[in-house]
N, C-alpha and C. Protein backbone atom coordinates (compact mmCIF):
# COMPACT_ATOMS: atom_id res chain seq x y z
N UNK A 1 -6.59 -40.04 -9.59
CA UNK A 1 -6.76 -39.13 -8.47
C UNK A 1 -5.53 -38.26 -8.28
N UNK A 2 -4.28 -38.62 -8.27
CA UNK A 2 -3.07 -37.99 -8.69
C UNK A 2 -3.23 -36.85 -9.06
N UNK A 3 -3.59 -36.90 -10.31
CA UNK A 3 -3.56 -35.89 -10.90
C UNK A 3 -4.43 -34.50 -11.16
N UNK A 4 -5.42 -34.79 -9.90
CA UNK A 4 -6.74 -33.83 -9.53
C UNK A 4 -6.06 -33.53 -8.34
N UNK A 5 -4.92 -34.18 -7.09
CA UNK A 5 -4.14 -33.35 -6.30
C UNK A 5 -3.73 -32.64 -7.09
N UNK A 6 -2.57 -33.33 -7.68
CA UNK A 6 -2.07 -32.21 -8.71
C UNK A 6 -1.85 -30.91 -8.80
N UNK A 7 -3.62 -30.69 -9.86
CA UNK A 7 -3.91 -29.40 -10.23
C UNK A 7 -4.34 -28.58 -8.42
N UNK A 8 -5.03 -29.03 -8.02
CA UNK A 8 -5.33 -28.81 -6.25
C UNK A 8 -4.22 -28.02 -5.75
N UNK A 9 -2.99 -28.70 -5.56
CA UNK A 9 -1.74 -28.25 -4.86
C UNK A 9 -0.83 -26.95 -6.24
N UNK A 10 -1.16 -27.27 -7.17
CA UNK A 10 -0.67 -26.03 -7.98
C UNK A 10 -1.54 -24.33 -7.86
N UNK A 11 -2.79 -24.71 -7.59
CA UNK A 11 -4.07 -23.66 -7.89
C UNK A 11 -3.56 -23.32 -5.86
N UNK A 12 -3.31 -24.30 -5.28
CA UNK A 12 -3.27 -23.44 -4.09
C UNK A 12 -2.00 -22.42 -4.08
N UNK A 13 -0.95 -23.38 -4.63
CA UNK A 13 0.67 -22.20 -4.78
C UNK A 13 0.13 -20.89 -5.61
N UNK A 14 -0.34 -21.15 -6.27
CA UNK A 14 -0.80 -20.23 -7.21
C UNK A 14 -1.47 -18.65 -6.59
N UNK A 15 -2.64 -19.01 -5.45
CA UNK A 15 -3.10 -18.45 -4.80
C UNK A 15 -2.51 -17.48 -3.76
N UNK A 16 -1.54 -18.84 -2.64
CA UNK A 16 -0.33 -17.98 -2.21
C UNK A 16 0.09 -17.13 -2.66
N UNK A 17 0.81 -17.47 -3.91
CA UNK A 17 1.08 -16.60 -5.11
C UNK A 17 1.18 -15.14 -5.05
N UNK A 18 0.00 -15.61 -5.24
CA UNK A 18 -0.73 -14.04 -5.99
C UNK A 18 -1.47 -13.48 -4.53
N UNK A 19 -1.30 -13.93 -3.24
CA UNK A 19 -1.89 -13.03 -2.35
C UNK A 19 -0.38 -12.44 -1.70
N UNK A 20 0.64 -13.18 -1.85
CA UNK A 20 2.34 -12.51 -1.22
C UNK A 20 2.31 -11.43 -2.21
N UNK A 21 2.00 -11.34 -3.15
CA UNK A 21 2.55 -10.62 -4.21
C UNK A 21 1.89 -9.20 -4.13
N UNK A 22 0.38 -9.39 -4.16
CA UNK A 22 -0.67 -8.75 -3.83
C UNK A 22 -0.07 -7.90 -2.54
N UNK A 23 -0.10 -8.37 -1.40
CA UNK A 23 0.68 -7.97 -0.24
C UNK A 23 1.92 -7.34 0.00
N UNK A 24 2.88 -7.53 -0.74
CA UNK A 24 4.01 -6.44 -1.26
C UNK A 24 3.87 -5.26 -1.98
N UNK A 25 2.96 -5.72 -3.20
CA UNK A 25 2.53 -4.46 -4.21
C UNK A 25 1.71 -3.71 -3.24
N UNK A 26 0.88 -3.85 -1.90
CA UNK A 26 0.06 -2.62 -1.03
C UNK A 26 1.56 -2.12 -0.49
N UNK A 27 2.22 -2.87 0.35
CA UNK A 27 3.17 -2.48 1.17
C UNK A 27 3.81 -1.30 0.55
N UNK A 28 4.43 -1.96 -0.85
CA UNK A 28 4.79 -0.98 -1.36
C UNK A 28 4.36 0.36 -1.88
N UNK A 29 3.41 0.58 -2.34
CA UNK A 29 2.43 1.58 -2.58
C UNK A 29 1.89 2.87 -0.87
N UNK A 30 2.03 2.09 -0.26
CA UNK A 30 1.99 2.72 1.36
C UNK A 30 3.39 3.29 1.35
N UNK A 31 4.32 2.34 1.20
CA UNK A 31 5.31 3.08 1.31
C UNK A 31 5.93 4.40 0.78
N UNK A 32 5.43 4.60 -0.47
CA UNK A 32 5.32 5.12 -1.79
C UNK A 32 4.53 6.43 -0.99
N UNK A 33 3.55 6.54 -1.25
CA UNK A 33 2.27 7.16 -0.67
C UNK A 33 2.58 8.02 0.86
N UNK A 34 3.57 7.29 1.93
CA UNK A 34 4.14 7.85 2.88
C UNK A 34 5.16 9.13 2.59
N UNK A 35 5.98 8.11 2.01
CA UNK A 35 6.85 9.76 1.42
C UNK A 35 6.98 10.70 0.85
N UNK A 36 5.58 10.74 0.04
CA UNK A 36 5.38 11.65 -0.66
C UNK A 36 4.53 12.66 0.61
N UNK A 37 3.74 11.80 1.55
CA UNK A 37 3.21 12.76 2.80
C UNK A 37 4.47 13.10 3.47
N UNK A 38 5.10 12.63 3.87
CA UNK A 38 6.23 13.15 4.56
C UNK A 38 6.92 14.14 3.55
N UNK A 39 7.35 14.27 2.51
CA UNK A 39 7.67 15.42 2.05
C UNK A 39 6.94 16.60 2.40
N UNK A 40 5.67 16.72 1.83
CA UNK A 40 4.82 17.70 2.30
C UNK A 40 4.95 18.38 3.85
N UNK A 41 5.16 17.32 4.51
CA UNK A 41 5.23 17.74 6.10
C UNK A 41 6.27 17.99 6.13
N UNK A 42 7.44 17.92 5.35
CA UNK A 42 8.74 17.79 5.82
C UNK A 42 9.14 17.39 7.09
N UNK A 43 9.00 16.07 6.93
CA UNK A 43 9.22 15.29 8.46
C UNK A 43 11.05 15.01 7.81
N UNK A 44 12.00 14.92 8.38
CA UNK A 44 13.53 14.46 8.43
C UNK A 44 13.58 12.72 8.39
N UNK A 45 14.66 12.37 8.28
CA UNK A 45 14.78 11.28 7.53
C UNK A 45 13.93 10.51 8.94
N UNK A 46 14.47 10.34 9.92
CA UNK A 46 14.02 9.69 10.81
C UNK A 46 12.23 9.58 11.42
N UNK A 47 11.96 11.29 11.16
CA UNK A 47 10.32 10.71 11.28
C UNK A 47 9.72 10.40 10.06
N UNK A 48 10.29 10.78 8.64
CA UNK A 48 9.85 9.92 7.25
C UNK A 48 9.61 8.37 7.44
N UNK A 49 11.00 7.85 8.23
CA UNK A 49 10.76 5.97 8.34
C UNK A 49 9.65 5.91 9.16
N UNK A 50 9.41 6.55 10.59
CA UNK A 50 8.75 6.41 11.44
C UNK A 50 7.08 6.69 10.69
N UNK A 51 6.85 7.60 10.02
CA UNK A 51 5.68 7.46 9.57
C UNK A 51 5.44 6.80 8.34
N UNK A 52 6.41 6.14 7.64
CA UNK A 52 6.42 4.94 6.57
C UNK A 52 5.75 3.53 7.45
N UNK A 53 6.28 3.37 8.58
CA UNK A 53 5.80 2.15 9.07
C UNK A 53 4.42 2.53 10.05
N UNK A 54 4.23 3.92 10.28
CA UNK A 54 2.83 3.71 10.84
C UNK A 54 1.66 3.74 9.60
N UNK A 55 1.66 4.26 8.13
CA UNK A 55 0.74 4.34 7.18
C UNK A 55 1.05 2.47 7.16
N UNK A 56 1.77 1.92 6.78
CA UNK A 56 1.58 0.34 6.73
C UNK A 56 1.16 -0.22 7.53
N UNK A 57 1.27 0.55 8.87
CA UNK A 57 0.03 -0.52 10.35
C UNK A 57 -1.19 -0.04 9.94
N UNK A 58 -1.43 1.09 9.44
CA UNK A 58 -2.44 1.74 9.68
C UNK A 58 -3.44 0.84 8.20
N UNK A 59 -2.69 0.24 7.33
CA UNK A 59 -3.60 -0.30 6.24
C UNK A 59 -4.02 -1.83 6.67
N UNK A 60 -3.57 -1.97 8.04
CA UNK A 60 -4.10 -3.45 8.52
C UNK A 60 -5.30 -3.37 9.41
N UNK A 61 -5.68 -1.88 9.30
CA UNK A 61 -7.73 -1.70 10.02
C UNK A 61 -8.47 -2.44 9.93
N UNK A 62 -8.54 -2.10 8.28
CA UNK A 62 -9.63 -2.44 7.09
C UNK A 62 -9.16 -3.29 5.77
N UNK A 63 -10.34 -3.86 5.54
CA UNK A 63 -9.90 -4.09 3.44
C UNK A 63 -9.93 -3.14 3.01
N UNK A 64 -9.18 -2.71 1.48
CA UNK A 64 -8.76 -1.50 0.86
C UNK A 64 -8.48 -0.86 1.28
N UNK A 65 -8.39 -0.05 0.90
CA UNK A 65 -7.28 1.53 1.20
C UNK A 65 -7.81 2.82 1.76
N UNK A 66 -9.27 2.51 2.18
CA UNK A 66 -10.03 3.70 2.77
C UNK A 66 -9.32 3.89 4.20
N UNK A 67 -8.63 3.05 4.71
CA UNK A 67 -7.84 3.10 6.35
C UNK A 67 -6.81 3.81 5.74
N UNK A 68 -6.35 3.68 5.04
CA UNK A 68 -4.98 3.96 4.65
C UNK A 68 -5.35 5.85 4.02
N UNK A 69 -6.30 5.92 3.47
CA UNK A 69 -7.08 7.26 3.15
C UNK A 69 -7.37 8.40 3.89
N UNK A 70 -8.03 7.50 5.05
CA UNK A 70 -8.70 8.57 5.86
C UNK A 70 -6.96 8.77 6.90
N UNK A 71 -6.38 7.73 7.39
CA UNK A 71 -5.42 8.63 8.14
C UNK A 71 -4.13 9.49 7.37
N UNK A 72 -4.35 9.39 5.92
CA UNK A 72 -3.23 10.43 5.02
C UNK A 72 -3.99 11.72 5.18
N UNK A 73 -5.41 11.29 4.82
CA UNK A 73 -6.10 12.81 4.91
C UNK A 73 -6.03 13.50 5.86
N UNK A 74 -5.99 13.06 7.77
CA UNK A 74 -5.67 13.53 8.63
C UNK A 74 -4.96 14.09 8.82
N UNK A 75 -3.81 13.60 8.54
CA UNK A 75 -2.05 13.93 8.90
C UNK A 75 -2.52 15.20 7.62
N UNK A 76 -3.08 15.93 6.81
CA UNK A 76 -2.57 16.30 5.96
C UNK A 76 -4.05 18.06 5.78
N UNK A 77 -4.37 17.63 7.20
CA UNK A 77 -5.63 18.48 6.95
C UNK A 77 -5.07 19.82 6.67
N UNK A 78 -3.77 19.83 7.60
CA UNK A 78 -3.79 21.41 7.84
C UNK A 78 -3.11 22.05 6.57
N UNK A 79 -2.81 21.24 5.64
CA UNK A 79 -2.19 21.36 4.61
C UNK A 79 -3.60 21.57 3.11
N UNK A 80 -4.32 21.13 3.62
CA UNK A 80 -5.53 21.72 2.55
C UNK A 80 -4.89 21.15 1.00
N UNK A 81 -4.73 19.89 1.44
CA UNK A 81 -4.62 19.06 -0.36
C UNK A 81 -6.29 18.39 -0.27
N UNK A 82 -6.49 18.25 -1.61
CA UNK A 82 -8.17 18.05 -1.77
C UNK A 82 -7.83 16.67 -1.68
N UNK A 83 -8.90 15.86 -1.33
CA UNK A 83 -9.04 14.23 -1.47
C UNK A 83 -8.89 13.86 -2.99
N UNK A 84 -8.96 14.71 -4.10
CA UNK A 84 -9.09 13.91 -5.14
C UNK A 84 -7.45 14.06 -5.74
N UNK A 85 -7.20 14.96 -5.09
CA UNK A 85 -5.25 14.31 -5.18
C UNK A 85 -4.63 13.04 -4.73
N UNK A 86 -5.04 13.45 -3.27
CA UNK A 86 -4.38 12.13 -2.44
C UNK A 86 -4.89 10.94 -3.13
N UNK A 87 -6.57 11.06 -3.21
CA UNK A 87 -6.22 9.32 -4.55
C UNK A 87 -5.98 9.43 -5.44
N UNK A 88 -5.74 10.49 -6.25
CA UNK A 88 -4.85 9.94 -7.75
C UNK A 88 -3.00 9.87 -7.03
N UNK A 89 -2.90 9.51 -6.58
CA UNK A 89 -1.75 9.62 -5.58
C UNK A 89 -1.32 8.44 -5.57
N UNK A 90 -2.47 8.36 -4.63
CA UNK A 90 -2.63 6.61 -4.50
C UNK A 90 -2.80 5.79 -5.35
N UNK A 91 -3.50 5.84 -6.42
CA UNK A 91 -3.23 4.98 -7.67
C UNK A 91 -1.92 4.71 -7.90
N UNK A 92 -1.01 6.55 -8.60
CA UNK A 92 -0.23 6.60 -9.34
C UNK A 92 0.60 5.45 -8.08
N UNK A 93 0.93 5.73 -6.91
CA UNK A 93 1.96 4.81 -6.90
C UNK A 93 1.27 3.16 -6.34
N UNK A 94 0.16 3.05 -6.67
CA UNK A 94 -0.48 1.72 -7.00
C UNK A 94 0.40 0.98 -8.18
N UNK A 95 -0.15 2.20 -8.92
CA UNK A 95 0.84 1.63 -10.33
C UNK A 95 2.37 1.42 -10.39
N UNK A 96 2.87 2.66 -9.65
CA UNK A 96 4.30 1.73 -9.62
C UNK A 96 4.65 1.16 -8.98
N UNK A 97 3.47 0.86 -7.62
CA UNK A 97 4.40 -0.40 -7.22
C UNK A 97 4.10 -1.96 -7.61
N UNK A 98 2.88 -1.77 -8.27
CA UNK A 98 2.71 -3.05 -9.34
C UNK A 98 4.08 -3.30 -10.22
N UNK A 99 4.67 -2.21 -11.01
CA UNK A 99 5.43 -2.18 -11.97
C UNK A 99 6.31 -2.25 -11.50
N UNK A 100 6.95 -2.22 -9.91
CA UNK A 100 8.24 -2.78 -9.23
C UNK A 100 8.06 -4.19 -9.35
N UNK A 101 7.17 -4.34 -9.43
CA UNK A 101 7.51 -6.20 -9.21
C UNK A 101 6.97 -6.85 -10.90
N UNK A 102 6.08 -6.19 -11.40
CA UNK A 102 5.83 -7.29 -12.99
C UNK A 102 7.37 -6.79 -14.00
């Protein structure tokens, strides 16, 4: 029986794991994804942080990234970038913020 905890208590670290990890790689990618909106707006250093940490409240709505979507698209109407930027956007720094941490 030992050894069926064991595997039990490894598959749960495991899980942890990979949901902290999971959870940094969004964070990061929001974060990512913020400053590149804040450039556009040219917000100054101080409302750049300030709207870095509201796109990261703002991805705790919903599952996936459609919360996180629809309020970039907002902030960004008057600026007339098409939606199919902002998500290849969002990928690209999907991808690097995967590749900050593997």
């Amino acid at each position: 029986m030992s050894s069926f905890e064991d595997r039990k208590k490894s598959f749960e670290k495991k899980f942890a794991h990979d949901e902290e990890l999971q959870f940094k790689i969004n964070a990061k990618k929001n974060k990512y994804i913020a400053e590149w909106v804040s450039t556009i707006l040219e917000f100054k250093e101080e409302q750049k942080n300030q709207y870095i940490q509201e796109v990261i409240k703002a991805d705790f709505a919903e599952v996936g990234d459609e919360d996180v979507f629809r309020k970039i698209k907002s902030d960004l109407s008057e600026k007339n970038i098409d939606d199919s930027e902002i998500r290849s956007k969002m990928r690209e720094f999907n991808e690097k913020a995967k590749s900050d941490f593997m």
